[in-house]
C-alpha atoms as a PDB file:
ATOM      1  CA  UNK A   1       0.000   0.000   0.000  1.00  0.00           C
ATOM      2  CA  UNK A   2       1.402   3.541  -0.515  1.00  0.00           C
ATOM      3  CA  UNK A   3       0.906   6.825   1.067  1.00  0.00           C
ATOM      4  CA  UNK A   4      -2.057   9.512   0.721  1.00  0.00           C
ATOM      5  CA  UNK A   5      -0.465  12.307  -1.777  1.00  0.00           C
ATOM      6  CA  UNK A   6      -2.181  15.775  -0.630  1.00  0.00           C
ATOM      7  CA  UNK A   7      -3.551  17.463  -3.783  1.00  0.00           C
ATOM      8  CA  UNK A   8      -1.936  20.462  -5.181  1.00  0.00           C
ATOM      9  CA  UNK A   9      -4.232  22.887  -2.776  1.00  0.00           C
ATOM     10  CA  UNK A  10      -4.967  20.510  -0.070  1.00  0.00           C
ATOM     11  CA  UNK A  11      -3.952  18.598   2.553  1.00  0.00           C
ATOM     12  CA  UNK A  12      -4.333  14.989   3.173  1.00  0.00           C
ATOM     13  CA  UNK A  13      -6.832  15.118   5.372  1.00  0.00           C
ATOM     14  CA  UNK A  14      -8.404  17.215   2.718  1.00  0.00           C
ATOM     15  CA  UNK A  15      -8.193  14.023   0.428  1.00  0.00           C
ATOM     16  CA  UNK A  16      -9.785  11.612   3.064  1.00  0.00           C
ATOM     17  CA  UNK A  17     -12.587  13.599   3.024  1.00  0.00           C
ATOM     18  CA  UNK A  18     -13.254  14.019  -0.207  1.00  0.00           C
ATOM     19  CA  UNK A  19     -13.350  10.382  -1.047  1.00  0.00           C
ATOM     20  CA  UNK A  20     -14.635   9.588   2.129  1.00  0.00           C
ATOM     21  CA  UNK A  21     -17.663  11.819   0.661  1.00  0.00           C
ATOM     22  CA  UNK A  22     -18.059  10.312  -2.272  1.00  0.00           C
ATOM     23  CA  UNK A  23     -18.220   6.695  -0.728  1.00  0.00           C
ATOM     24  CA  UNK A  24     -20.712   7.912   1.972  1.00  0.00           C
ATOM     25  CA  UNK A  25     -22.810   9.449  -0.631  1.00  0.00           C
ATOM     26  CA  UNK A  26     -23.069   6.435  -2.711  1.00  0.00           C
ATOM     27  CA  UNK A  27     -23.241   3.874   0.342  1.00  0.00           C
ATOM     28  CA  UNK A  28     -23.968   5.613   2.937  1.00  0.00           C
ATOM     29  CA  UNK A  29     -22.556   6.661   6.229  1.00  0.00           C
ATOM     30  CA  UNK A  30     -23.257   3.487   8.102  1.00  0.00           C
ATOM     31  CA  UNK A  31     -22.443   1.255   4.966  1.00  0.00           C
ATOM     32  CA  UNK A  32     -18.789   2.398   4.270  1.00  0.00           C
ATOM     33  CA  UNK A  33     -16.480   0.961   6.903  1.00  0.00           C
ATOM     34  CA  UNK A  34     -12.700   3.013   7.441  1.00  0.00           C
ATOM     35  CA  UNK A  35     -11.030  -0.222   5.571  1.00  0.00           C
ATOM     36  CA  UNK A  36     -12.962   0.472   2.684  1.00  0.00           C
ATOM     37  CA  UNK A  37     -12.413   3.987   3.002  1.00  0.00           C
ATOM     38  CA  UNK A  38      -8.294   3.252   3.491  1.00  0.00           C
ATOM     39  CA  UNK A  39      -8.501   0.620   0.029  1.00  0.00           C
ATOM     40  CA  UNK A  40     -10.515   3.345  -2.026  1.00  0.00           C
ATOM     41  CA  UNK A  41      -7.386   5.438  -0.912  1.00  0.00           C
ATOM     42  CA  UNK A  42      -4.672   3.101  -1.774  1.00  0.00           C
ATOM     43  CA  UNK A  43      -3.785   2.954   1.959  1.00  0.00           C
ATOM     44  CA  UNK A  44      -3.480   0.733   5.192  1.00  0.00           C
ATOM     45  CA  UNK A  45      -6.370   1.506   7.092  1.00  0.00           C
ATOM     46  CA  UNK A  46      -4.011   2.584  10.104  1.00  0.00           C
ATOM     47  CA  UNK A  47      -2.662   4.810   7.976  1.00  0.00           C
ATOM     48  CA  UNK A  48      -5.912   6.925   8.206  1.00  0.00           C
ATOM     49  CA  UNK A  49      -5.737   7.823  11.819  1.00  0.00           C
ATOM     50  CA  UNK A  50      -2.598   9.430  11.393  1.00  0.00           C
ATOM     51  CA  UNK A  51      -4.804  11.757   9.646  1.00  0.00           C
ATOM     52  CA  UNK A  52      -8.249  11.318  10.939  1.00  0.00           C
ATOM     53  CA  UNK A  53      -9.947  10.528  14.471  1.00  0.00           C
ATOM     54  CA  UNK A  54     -12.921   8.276  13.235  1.00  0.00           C
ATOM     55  CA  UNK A  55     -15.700   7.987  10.547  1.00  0.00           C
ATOM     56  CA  UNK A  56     -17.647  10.616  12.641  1.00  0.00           C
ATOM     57  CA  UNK A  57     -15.163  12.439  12.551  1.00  0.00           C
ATOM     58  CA  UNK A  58     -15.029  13.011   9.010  1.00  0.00           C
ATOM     59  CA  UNK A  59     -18.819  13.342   8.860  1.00  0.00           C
ATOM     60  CA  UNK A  60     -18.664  15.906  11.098  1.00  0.00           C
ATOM     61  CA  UNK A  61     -16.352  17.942   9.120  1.00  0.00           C
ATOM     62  CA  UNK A  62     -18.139  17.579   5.910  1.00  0.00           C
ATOM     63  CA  UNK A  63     -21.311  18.601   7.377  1.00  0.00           C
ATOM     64  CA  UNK A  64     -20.349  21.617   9.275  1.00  0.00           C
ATOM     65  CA  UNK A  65     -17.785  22.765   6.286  1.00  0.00           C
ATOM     66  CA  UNK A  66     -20.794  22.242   3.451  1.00  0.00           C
ATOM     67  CA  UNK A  67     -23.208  24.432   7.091  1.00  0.00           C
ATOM     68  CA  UNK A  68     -20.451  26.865   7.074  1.00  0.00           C
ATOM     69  CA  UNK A  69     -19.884  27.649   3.628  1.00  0.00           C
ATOM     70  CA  UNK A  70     -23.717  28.460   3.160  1.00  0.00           C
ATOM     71  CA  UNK A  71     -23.951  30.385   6.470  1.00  0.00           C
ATOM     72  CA  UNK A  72     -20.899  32.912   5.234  1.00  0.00           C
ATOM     73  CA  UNK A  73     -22.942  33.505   1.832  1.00  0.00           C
ATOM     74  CA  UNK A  74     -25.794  34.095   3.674  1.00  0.00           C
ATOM     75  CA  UNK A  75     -23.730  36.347   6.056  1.00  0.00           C
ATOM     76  CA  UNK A  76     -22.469  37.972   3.194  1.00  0.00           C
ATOM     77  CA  UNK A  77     -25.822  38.407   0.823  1.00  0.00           C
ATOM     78  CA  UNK A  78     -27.921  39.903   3.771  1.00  0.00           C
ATOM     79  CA  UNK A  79     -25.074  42.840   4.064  1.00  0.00           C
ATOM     80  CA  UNK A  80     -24.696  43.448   0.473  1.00  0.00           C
ATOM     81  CA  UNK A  81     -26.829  46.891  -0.706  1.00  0.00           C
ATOM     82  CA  UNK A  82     -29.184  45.743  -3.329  1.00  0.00           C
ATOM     83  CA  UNK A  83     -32.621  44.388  -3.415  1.00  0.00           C
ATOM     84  CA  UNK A  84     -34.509  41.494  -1.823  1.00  0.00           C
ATOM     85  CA  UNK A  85     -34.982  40.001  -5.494  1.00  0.00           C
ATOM     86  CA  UNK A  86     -30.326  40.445  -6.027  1.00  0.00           C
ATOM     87  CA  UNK A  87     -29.910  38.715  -2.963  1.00  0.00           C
ATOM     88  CA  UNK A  88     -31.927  35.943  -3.669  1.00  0.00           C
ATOM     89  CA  UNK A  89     -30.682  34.847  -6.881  1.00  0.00           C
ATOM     90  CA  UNK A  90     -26.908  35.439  -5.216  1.00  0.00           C
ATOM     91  CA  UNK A  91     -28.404  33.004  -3.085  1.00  0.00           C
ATOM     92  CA  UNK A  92     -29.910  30.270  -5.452  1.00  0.00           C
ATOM     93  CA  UNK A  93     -26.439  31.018  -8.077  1.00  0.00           C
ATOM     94  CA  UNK A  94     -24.440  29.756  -4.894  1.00  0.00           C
ATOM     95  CA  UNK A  95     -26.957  26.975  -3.602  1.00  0.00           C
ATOM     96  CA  UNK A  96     -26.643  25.521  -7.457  1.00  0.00           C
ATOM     97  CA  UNK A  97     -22.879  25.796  -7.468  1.00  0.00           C
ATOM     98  CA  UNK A  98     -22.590  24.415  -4.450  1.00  0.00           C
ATOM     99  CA  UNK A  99     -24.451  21.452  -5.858  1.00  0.00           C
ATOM    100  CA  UNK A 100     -22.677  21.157  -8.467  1.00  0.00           C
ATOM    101  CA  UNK A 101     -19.681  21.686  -7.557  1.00  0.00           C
ATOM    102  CA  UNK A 102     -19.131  20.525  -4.140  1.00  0.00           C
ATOM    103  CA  UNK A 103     -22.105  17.482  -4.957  1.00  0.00           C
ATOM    104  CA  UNK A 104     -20.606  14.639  -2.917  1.00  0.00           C
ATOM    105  CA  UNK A 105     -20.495  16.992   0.169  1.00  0.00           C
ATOM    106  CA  UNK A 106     -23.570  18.556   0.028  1.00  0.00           C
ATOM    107  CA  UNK A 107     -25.207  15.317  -0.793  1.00  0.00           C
ATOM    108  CA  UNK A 108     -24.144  14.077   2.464  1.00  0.00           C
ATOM    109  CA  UNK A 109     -24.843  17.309   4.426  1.00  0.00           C
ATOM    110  CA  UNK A 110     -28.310  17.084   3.363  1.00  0.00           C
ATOM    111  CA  UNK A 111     -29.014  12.796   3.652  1.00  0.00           C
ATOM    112  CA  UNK A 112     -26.386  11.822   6.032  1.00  0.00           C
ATOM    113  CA  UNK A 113     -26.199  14.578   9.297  1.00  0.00           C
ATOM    114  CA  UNK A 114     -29.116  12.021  10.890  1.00  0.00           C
ATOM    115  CA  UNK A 115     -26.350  10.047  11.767  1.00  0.00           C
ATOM    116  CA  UNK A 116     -24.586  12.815  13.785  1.00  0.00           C
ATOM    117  CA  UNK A 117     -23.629  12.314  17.128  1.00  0.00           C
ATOM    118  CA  UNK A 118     -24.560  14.356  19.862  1.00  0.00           C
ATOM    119  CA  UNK A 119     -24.091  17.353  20.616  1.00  0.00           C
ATOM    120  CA  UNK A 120     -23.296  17.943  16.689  1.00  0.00           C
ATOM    121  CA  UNK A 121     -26.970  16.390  15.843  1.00  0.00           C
ATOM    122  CA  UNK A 122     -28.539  19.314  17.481  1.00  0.00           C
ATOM    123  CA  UNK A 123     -26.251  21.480  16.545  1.00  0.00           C
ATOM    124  CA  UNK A 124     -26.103  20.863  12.781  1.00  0.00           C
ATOM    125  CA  UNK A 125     -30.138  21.180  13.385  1.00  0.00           C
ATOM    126  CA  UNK A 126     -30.227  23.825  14.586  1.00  0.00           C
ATOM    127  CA  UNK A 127     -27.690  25.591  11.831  1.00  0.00           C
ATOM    128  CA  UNK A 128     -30.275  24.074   9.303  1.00  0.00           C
ATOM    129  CA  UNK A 129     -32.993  25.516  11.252  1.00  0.00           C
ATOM    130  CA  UNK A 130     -31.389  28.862  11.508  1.00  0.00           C
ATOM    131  CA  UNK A 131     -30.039  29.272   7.636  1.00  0.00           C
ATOM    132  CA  UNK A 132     -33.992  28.614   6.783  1.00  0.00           C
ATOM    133  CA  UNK A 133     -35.362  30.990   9.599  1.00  0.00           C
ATOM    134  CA  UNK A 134     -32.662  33.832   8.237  1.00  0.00           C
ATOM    135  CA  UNK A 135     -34.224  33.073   4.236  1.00  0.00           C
ATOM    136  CA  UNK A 136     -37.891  33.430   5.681  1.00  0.00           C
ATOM    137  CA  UNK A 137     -36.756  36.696   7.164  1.00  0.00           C
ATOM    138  CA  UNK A 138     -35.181  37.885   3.791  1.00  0.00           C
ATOM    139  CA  UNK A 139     -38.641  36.935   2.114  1.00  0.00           C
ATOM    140  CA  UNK A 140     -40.522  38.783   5.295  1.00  0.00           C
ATOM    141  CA  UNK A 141     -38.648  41.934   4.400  1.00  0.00           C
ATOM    142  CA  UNK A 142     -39.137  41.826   0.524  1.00  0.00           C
ATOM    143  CA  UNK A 143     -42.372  41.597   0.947  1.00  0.00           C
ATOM    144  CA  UNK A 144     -42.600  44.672   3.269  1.00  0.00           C
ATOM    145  CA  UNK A 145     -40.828  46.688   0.866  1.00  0.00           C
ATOM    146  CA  UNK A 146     -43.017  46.119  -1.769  1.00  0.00           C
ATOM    147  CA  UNK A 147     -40.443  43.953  -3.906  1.00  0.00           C
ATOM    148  CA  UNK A 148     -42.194  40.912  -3.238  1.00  0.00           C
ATOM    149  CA  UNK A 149     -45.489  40.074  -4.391  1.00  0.00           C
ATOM    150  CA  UNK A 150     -47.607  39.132  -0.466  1.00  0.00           C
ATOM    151  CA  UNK A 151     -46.712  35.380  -0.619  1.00  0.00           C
ATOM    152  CA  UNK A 152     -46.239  32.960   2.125  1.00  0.00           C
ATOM    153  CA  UNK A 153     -42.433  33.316   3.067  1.00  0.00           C
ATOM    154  CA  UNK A 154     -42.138  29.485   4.342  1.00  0.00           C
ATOM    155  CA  UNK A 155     -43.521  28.241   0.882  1.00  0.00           C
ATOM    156  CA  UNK A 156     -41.666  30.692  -1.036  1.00  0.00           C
ATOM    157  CA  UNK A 157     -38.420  29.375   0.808  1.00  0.00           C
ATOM    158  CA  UNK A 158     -39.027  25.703   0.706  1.00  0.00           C
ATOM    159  CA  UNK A 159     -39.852  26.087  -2.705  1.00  0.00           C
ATOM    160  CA  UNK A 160     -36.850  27.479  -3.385  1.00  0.00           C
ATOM    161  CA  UNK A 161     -34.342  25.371  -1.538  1.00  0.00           C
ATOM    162  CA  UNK A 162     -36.473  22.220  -2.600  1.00  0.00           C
ATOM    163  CA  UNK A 163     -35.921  23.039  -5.831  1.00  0.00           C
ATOM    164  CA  UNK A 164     -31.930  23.518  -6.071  1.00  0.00           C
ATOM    165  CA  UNK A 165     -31.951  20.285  -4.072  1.00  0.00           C
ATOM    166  CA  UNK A 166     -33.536  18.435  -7.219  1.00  0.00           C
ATOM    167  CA  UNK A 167     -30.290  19.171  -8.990  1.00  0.00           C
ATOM    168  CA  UNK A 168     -29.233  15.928  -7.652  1.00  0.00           C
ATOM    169  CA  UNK A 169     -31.374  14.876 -10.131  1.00  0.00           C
ATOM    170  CA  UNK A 170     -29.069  16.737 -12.688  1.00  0.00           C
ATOM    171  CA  UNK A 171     -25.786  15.576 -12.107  1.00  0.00           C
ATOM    172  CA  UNK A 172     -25.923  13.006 -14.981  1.00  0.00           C
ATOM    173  CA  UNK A 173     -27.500  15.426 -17.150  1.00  0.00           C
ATOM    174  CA  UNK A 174     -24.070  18.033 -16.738  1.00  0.00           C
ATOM    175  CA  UNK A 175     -22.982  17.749 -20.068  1.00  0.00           C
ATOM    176  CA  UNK A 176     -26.207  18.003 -21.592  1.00  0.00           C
ATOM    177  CA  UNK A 177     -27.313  21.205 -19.867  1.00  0.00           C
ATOM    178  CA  UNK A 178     -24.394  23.416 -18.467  1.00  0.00           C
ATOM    179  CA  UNK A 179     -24.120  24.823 -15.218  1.00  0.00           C
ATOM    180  CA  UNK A 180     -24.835  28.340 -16.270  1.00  0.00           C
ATOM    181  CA  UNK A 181     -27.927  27.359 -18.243  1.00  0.00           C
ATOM    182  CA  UNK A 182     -29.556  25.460 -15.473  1.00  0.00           C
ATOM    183  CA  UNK A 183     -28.251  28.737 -13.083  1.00  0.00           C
ATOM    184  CA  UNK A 184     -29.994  31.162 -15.323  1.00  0.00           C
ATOM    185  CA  UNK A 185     -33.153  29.121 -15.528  1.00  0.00           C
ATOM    186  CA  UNK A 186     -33.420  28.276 -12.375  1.00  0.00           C
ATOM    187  CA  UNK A 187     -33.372  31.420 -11.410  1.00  0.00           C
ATOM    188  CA  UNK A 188     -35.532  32.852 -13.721  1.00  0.00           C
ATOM    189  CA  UNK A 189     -38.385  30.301 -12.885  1.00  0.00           C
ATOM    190  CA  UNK A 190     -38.159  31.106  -9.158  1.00  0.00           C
ATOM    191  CA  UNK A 191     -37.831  34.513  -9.005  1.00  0.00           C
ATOM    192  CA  UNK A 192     -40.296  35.450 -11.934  1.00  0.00           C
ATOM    193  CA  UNK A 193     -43.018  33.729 -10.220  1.00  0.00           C
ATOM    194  CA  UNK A 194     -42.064  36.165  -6.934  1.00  0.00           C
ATOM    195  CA  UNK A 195     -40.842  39.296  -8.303  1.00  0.00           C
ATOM    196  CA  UNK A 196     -43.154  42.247  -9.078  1.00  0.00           C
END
């Protein structure tokens, strides 16, 4: 067996988790086991702790990266100095990059964080809860300002981050449709159906 290689702007741990991603999202958290994790690598399953605590481990830092990542464009949107209608596509253009991507990750972020152990369950809850409460309160104030049509801000929100979730759907359709066609039509359909 040989030794992990980082990748040119990575580390190794980086590595682990990016296969480790892609075998949990086709198997499963509870169906991949560390050996097969460590012979997908090319490495002695020992090897991987020099690197790694555990499988929840690494499930725990794909979840809260893939949490993280949308919680800083959220951070970022909600300060930026444009309208309700600008910050929401901002926010469905990243949601479908993200997806496609970053799949493997946030396929697992959204199907495997069940499997969580405490206290990260609840916490990884509650970021989800929070990210959608923040997006409800985005809709809340479009709406006041007249840039929203008067729609239910749950639906409207659900809608929308039901609907970039379907892009798993996509991702053996990628070189029939590019990413910048499904972006701007994506878009379009959501926000045209919102927008005044």
């Amino acid at each position: 067996m040989s030794k992990i290689f980082a990748s040119k702007n990575g580390t190794k741990k980086d590595v682990i988790i990016k296969k480790a991603a892609s075998l949990f999202r086709k198997k499963g958290f509870i169906g991949t086991s560390m050996r097969e994790l460590a012979e997908n690598i090319g490495v002695e399953a020992s090897s991987l702790y020099n690197h790694i605590g555990s499988k929840s481990e690494i499930l725990q830092h794909i979840c809260f990266k893939v949490a993280n990542d949308f919680m800083l464009q959220l951070n970022e949107t909600e300060k930026s100095e444009t309208t309700t209608i600008n910050k929401l596509e901002k926010l469905i253009s990243f949601h479908i990059h993200m997806m496609m991507d970053v799949y493997d990750e946030v396929y697992v972020a959204n199907h495997e964080w069940k499997q969580l152990e405490e206290p990260f369950l609840s916490n990884f809850s509650n970021q989800r809860k929070l990210y959608e409460s923040r997006m409800i309160e985005l809709i809340k104030k479009g709406i006041q300002k007249k840039e929203i049509k008067n729609i239910h801000p749950q639906v409207a929100v659900f809608t929308i981050l039901s609907a970039v979730r379907g892009l798993e759907l996509w991702q053996g359709h990628k070189k029939i449709v590019s990413i910048k066609e499904i972006e701007t039509n994506m878009i379009n359909h959501l926000l045209n159906g919102i927008a005044k």
